[in-house]
C-alpha atoms as a PDB file:
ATOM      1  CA  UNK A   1     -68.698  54.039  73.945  1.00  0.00           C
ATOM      2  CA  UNK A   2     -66.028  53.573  71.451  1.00  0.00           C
ATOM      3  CA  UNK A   3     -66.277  51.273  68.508  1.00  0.00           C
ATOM      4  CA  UNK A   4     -63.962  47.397  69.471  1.00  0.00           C
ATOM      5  CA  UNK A   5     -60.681  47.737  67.855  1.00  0.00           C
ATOM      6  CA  UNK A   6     -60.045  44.405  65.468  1.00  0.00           C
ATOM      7  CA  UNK A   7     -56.923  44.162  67.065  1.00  0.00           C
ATOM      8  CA  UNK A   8     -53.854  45.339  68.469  1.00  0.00           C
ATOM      9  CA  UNK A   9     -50.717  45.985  66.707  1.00  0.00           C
ATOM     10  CA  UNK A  10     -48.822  43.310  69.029  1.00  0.00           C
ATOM     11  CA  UNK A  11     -51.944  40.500  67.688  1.00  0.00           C
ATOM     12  CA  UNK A  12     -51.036  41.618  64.057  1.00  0.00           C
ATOM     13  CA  UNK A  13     -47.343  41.053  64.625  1.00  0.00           C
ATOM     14  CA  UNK A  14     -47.968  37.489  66.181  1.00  0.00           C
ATOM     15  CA  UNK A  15     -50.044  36.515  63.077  1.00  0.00           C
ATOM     16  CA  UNK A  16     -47.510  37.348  61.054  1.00  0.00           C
ATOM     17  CA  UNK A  17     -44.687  35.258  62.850  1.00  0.00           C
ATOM     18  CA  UNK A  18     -46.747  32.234  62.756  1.00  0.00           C
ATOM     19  CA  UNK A  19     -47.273  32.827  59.160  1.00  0.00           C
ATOM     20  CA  UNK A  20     -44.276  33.553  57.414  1.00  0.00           C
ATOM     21  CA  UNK A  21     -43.922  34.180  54.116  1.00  0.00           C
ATOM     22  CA  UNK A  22     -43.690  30.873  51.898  1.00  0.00           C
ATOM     23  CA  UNK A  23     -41.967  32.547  48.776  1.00  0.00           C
ATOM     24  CA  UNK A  24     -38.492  31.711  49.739  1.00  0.00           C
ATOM     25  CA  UNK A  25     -39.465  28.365  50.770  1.00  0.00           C
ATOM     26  CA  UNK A  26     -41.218  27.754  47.197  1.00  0.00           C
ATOM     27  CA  UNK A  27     -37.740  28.713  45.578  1.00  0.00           C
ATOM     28  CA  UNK A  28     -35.949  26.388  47.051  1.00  0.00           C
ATOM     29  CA  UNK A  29     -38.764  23.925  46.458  1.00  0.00           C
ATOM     30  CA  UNK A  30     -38.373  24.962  42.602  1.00  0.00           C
ATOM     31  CA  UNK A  31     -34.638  24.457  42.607  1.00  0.00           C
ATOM     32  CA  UNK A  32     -34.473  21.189  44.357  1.00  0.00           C
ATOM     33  CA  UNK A  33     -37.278  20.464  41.739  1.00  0.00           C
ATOM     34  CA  UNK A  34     -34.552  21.345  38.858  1.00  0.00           C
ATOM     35  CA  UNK A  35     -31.940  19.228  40.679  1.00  0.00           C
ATOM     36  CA  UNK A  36     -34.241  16.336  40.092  1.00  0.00           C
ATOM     37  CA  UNK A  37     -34.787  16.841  36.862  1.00  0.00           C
ATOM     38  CA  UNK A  38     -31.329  16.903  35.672  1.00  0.00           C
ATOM     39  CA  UNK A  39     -30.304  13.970  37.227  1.00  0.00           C
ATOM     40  CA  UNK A  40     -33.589  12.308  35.078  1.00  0.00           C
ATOM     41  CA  UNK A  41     -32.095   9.536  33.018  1.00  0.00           C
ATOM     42  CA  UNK A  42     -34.060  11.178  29.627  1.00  0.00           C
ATOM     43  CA  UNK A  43     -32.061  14.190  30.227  1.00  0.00           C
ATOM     44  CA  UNK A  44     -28.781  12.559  30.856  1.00  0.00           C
ATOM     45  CA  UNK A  45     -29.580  10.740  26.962  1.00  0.00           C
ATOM     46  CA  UNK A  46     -30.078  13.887  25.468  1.00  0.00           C
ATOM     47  CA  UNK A  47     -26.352  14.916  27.204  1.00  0.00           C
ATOM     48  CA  UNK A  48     -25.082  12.187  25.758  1.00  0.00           C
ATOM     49  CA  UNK A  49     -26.595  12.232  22.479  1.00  0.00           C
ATOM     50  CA  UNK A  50     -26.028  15.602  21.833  1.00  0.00           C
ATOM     51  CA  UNK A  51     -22.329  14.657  22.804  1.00  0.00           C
ATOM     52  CA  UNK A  52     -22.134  11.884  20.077  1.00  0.00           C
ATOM     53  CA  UNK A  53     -23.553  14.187  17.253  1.00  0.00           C
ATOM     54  CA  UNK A  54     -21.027  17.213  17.846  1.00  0.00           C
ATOM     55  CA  UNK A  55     -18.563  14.358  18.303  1.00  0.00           C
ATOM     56  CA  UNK A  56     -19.583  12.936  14.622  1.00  0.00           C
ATOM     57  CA  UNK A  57     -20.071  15.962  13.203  1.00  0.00           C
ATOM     58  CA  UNK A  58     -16.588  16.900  14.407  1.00  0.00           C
ATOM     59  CA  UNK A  59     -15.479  13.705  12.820  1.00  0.00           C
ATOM     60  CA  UNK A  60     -17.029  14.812   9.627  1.00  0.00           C
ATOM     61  CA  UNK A  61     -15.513  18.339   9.669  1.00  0.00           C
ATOM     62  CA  UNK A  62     -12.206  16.649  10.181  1.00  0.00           C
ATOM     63  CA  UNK A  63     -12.808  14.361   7.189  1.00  0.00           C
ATOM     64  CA  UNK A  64     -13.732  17.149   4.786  1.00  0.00           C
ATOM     65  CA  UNK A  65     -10.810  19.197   5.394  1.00  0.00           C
ATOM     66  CA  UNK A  66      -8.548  16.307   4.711  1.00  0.00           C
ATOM     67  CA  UNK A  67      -9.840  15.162   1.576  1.00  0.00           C
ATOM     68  CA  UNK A  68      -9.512  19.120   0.559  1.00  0.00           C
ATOM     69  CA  UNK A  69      -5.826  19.047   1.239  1.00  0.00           C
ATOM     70  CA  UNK A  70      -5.395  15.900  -0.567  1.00  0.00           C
ATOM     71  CA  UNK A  71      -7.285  16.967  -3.360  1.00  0.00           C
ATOM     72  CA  UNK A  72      -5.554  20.357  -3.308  1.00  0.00           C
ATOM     73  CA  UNK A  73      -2.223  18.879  -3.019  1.00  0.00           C
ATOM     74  CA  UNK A  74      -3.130  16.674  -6.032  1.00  0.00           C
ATOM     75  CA  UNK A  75      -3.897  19.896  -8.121  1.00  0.00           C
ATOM     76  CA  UNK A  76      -0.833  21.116  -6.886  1.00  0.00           C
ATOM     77  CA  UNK A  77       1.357  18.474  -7.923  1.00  0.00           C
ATOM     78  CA  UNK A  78      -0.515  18.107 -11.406  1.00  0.00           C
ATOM     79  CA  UNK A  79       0.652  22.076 -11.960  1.00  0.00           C
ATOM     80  CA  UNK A  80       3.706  21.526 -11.312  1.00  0.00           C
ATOM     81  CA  UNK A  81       4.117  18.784 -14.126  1.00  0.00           C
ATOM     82  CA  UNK A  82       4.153  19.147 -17.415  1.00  0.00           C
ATOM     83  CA  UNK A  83       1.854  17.964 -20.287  1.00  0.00           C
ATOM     84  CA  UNK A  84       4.042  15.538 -21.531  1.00  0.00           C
ATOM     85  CA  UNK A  85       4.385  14.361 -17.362  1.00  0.00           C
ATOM     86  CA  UNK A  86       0.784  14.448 -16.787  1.00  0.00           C
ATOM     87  CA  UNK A  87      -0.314  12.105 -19.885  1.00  0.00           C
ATOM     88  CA  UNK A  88       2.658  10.061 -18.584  1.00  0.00           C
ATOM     89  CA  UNK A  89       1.066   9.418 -15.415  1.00  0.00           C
ATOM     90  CA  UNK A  90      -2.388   8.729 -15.974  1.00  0.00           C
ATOM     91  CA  UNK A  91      -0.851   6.321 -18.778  1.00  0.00           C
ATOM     92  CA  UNK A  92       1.156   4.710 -16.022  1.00  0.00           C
ATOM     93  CA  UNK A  93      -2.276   4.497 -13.584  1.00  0.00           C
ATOM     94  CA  UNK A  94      -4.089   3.066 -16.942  1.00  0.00           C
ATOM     95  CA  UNK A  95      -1.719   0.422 -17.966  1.00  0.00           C
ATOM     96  CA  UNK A  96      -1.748  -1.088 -13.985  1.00  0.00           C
ATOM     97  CA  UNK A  97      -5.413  -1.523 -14.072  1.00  0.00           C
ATOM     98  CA  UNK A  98      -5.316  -3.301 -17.009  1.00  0.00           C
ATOM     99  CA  UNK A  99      -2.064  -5.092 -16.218  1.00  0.00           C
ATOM    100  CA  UNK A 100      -4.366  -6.659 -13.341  1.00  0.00           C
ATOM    101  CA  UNK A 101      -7.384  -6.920 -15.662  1.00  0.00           C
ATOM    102  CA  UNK A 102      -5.327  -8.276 -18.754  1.00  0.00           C
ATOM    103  CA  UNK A 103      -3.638 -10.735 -15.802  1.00  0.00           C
ATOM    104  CA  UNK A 104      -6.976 -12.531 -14.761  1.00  0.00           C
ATOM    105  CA  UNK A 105      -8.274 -12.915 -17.919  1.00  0.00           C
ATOM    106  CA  UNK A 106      -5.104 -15.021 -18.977  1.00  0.00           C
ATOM    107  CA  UNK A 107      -5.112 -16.995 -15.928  1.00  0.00           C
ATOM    108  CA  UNK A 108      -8.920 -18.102 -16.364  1.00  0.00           C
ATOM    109  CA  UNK A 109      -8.148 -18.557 -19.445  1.00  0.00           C
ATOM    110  CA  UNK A 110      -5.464 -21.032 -18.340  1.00  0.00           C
ATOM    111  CA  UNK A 111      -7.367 -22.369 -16.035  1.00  0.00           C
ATOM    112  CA  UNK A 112      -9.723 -23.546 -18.873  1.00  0.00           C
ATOM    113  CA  UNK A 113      -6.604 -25.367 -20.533  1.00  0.00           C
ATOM    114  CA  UNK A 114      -5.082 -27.197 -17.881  1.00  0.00           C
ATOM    115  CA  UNK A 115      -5.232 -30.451 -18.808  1.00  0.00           C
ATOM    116  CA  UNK A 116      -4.917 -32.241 -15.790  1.00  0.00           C
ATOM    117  CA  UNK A 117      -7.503 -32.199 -13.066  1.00  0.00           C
ATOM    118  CA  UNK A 118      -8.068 -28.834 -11.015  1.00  0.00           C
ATOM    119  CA  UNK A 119     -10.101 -26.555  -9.445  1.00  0.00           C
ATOM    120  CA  UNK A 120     -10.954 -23.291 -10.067  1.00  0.00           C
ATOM    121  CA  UNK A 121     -12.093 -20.723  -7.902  1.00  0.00           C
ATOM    122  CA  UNK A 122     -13.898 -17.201  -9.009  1.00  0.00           C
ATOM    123  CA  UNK A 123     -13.489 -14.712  -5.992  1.00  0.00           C
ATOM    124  CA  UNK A 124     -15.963 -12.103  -7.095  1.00  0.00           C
ATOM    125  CA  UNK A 125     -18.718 -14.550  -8.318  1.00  0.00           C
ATOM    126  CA  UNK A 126     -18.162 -16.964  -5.314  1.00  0.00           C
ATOM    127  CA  UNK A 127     -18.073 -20.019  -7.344  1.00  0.00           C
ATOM    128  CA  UNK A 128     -15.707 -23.197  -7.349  1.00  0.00           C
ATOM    129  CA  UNK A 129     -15.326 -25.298 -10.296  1.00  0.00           C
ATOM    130  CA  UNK A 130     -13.903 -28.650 -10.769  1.00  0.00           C
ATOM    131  CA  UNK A 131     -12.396 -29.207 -14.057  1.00  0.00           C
ATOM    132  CA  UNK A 132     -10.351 -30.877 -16.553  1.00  0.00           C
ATOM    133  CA  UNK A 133      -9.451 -29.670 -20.261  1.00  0.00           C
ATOM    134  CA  UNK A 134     -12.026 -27.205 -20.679  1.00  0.00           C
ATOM    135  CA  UNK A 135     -15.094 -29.627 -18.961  1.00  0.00           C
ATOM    136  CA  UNK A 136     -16.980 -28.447 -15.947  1.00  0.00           C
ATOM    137  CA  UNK A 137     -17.436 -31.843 -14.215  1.00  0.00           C
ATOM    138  CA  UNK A 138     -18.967 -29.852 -10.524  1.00  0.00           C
ATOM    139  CA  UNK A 139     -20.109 -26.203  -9.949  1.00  0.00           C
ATOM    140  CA  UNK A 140     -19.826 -25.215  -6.002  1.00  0.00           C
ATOM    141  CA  UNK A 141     -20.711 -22.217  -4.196  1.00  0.00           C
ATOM    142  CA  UNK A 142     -18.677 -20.552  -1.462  1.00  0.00           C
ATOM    143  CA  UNK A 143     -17.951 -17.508   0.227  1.00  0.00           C
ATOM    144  CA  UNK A 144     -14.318 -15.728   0.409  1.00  0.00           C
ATOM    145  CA  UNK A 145     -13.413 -13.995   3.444  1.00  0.00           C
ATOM    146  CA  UNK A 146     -12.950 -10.440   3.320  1.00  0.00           C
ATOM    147  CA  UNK A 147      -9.541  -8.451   3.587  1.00  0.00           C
ATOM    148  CA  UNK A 148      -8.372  -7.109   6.680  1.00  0.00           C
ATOM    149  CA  UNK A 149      -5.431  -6.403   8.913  1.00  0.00           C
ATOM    150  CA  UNK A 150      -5.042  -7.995  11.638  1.00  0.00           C
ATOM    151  CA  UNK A 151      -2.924  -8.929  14.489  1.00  0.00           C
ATOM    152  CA  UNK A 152      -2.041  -5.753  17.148  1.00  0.00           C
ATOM    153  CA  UNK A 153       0.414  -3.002  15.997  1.00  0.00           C
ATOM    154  CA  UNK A 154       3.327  -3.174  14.952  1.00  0.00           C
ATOM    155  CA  UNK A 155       3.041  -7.003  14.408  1.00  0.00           C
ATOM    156  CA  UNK A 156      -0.002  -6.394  11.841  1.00  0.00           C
ATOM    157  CA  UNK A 157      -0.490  -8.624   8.839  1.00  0.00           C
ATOM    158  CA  UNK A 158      -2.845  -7.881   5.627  1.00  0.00           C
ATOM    159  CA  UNK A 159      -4.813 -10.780   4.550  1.00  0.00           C
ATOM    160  CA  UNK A 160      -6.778 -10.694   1.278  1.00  0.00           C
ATOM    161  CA  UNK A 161      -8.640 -12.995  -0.833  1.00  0.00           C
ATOM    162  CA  UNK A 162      -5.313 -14.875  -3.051  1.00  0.00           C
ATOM    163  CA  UNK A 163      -5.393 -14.614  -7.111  1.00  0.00           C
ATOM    164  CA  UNK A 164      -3.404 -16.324  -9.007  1.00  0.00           C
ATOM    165  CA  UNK A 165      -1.894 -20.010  -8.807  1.00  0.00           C
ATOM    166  CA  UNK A 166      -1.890 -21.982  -5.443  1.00  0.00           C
ATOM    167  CA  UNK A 167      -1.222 -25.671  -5.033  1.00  0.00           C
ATOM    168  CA  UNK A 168      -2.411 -28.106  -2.915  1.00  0.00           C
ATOM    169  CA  UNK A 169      -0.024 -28.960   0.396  1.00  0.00           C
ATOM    170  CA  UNK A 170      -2.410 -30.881   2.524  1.00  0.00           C
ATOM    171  CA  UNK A 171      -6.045 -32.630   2.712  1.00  0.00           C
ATOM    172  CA  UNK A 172      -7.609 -32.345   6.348  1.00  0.00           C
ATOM    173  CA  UNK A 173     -10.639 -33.931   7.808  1.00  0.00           C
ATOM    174  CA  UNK A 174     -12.832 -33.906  10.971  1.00  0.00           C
ATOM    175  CA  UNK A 175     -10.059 -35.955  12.966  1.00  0.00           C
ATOM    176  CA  UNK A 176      -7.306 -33.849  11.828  1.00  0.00           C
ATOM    177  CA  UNK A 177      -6.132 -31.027  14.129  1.00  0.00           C
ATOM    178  CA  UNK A 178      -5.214 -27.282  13.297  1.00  0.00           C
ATOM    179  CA  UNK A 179      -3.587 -24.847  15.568  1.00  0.00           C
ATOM    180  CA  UNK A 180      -6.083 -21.517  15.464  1.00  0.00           C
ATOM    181  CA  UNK A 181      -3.754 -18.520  15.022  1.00  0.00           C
ATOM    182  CA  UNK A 182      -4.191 -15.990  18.118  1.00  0.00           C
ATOM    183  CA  UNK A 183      -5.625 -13.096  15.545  1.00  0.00           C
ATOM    184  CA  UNK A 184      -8.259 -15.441  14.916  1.00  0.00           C
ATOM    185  CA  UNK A 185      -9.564 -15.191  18.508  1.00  0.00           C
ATOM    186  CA  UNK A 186      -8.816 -11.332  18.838  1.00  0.00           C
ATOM    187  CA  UNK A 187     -10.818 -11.157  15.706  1.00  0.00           C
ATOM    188  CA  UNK A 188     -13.975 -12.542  16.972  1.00  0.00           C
ATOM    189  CA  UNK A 189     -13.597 -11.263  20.291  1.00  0.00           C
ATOM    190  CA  UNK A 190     -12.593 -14.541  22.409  1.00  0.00           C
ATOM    191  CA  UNK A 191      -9.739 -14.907  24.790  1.00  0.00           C
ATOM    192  CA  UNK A 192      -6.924 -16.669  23.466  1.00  0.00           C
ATOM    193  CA  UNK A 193      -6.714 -19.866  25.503  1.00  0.00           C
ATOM    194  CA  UNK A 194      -3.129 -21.315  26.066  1.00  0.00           C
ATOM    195  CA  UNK A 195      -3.915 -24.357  24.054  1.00  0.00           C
ATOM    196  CA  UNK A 196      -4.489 -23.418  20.371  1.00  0.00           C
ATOM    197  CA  UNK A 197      -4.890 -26.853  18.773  1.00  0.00           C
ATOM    198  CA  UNK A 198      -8.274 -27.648  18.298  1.00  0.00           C
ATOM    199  CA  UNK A 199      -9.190 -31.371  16.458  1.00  0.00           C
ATOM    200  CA  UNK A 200     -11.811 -30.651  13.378  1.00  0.00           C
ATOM    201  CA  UNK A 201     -11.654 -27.002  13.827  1.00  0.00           C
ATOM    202  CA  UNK A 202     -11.487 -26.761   9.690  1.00  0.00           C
ATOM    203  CA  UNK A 203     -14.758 -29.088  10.017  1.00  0.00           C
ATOM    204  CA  UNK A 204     -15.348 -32.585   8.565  1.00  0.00           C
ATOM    205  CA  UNK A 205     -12.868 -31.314   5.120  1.00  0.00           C
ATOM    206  CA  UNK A 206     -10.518 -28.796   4.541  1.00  0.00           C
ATOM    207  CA  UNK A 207      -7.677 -28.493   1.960  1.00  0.00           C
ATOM    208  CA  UNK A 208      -4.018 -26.185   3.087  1.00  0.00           C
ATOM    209  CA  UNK A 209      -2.898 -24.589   0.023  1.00  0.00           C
ATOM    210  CA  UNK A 210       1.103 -23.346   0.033  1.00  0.00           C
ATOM    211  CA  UNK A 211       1.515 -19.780   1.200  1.00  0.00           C
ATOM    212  CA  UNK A 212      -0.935 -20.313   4.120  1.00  0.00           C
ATOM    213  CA  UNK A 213      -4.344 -20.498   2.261  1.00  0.00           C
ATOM    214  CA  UNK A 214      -7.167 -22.199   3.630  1.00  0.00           C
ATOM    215  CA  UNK A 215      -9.869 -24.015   1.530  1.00  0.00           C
ATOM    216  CA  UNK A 216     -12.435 -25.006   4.892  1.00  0.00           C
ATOM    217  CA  UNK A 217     -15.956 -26.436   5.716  1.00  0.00           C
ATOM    218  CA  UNK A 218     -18.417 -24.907   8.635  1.00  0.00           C
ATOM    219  CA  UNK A 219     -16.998 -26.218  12.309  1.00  0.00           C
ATOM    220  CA  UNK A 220     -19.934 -27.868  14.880  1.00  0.00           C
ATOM    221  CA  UNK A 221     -17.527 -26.241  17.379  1.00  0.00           C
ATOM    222  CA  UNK A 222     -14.348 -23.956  17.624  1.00  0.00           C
ATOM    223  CA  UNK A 223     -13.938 -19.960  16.653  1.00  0.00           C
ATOM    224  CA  UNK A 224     -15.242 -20.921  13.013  1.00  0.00           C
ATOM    225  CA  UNK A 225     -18.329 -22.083  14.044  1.00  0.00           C
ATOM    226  CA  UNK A 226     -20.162 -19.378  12.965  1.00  0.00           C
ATOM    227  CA  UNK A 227     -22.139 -19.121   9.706  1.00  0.00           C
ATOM    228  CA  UNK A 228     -21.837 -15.758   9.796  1.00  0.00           C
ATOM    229  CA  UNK A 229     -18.330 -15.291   9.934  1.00  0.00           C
ATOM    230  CA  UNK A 230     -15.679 -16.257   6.991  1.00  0.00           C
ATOM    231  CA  UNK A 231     -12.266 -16.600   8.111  1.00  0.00           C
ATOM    232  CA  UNK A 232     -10.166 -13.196   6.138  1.00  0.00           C
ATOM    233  CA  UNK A 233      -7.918 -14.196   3.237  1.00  0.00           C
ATOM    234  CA  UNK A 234      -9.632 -17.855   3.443  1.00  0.00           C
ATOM    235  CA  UNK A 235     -12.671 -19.693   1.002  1.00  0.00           C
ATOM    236  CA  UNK A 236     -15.382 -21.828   3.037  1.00  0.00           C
ATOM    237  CA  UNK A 237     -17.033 -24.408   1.405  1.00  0.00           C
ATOM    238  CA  UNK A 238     -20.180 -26.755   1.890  1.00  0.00           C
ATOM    239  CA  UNK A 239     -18.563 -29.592   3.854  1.00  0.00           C
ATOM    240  CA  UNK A 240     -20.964 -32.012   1.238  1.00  0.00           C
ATOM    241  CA  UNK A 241     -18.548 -30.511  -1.682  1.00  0.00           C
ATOM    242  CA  UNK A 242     -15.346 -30.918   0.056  1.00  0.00           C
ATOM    243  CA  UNK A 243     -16.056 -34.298   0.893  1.00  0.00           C
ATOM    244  CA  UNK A 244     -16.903 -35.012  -2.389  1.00  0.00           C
ATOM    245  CA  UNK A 245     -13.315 -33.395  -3.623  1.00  0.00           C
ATOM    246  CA  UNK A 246     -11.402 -35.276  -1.310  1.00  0.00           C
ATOM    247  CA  UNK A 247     -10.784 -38.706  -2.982  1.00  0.00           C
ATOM    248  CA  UNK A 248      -9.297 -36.642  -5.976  1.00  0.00           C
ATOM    249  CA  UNK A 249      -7.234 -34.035  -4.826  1.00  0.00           C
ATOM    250  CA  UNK A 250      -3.440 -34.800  -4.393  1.00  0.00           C
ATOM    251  CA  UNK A 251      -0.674 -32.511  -3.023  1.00  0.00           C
ATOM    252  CA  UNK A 252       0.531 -30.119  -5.784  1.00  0.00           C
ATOM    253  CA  UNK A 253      -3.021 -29.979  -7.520  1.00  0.00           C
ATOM    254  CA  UNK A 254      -3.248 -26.782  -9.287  1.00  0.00           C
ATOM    255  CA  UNK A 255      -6.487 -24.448  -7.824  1.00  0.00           C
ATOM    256  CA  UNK A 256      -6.462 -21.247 -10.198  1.00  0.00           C
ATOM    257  CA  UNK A 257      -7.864 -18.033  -8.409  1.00  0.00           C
ATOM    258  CA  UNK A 258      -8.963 -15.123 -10.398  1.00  0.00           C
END
């Protein structure tokens, strides 16, 4: 008898149909797999990341090349002049600084002589000084606000801490209203509301200086309340030390800034 075959070619071909082969099913179980994993939120931050640092460095790059011009165009200029122009120039650049140097040394200076009662105010130290013929009768601290532009283009307006002589137009306290300018609210991010007079929004003192300067105390409620934030081109003041000013200021008192 002859040896039982394992099977027949038609079994073989069966097997295989019920078993077919699995390696285009696990590729399109690996690409679904990298679908998945670029829609991962860690590899959407590195996307965006790496986004923002060709972005900055861009930025940068742009920077660089600018400053190159100007400095080239400098050197350019400066070639083109003579020797005689050149000294003429930096002379020029010299004698403003120390215009401006010479300017508030007089007016502290000043300040220091005026006779009558004043106050003085030092915008890089941050100090405020009550005095009369040369006497410091109170020493008060405050913070100046810082320059900046504000307003929305074109209507834009530079405010910077004032030097030089300012006068006293008006005392304020916490009854006493004050309309907010709009920039004020653009500035900290609040919507302008239609009604911009708010009642003690200098806080409990305040003193209006001609030309728009304001000489305020810290707000319990308005866009000033904030310890953190000094209104631009204005000096706040510990409402204690304004208070205590109050009784002796009068409109057209002298307050030197330097």
């Amino acid at each position: 008898m002859y040896p039982a075959r394992a099977g027949s070619p038609s079994d073989e071909i069966r097997r295989m149909s019920a078993s077919p082969p699995k390696l285009k099913l696990e590729s399109l179980q690996h690409d679904r797999a990298s679908e998945v994993d670029v829609r991962r939120p860690g590899f959407l931050v590195f996307v965006f990341s790496a986004f923002v640092l060709v972005a900055l460095l861009a930025g940068d790059g742009y920077v660089l090349v600018q400053r190159a011009k100007y400095r080239d165009e400098t050197a350019r200029l400066r070639a083109s002049m003579t020797m005689l122009e050149r000294e003429r120039a930096d002379q020029i650049v010299s004698q403003e600084h120390n215009k401006l140097r010479l300017a508030l040394v007089l007016l502290r200076r000043q300040a220091k002589m005026e006779k009558s009662l004043h106050l003085s105010i030092s915008v890089d130290s941050g100090a405020m000084f009550l005095e009369r013929e040369g006497a410091l009768l109170r020493e008060m601290p405050v913070a100046v606000g810082p320059e900046r532009r504000v307003g929305i283009a074109p209507d834009t307006v530079r405010l910077a801490p004032p030097l030089g002589v300012r006068r006293v137009s008006r005392v304020m306290t916490a009854t006493d209203a004050w309309e907010v300018p709009g920039w004020v609210y653009a500035d900290r991010g609040l919507v302008v509301p239609s009604d911009r007079v708010v009642t003690g929004a200098l806080g409990s003192a305040a003193i209006l200086l001609d030309g728009g300067t304001v000489i305020y105390s810290l707000p319990d409620y308005g866009p000033l309340a904030d310890s953190t934030y000094v209104l631009p081109g204005a000096v706040r003041a510990r409402a204690e030390d304004l208070r205590a000013l109050i009784p002796n200021l009068v409109p057209g008192m002298r307050i030197y800034f330097y």
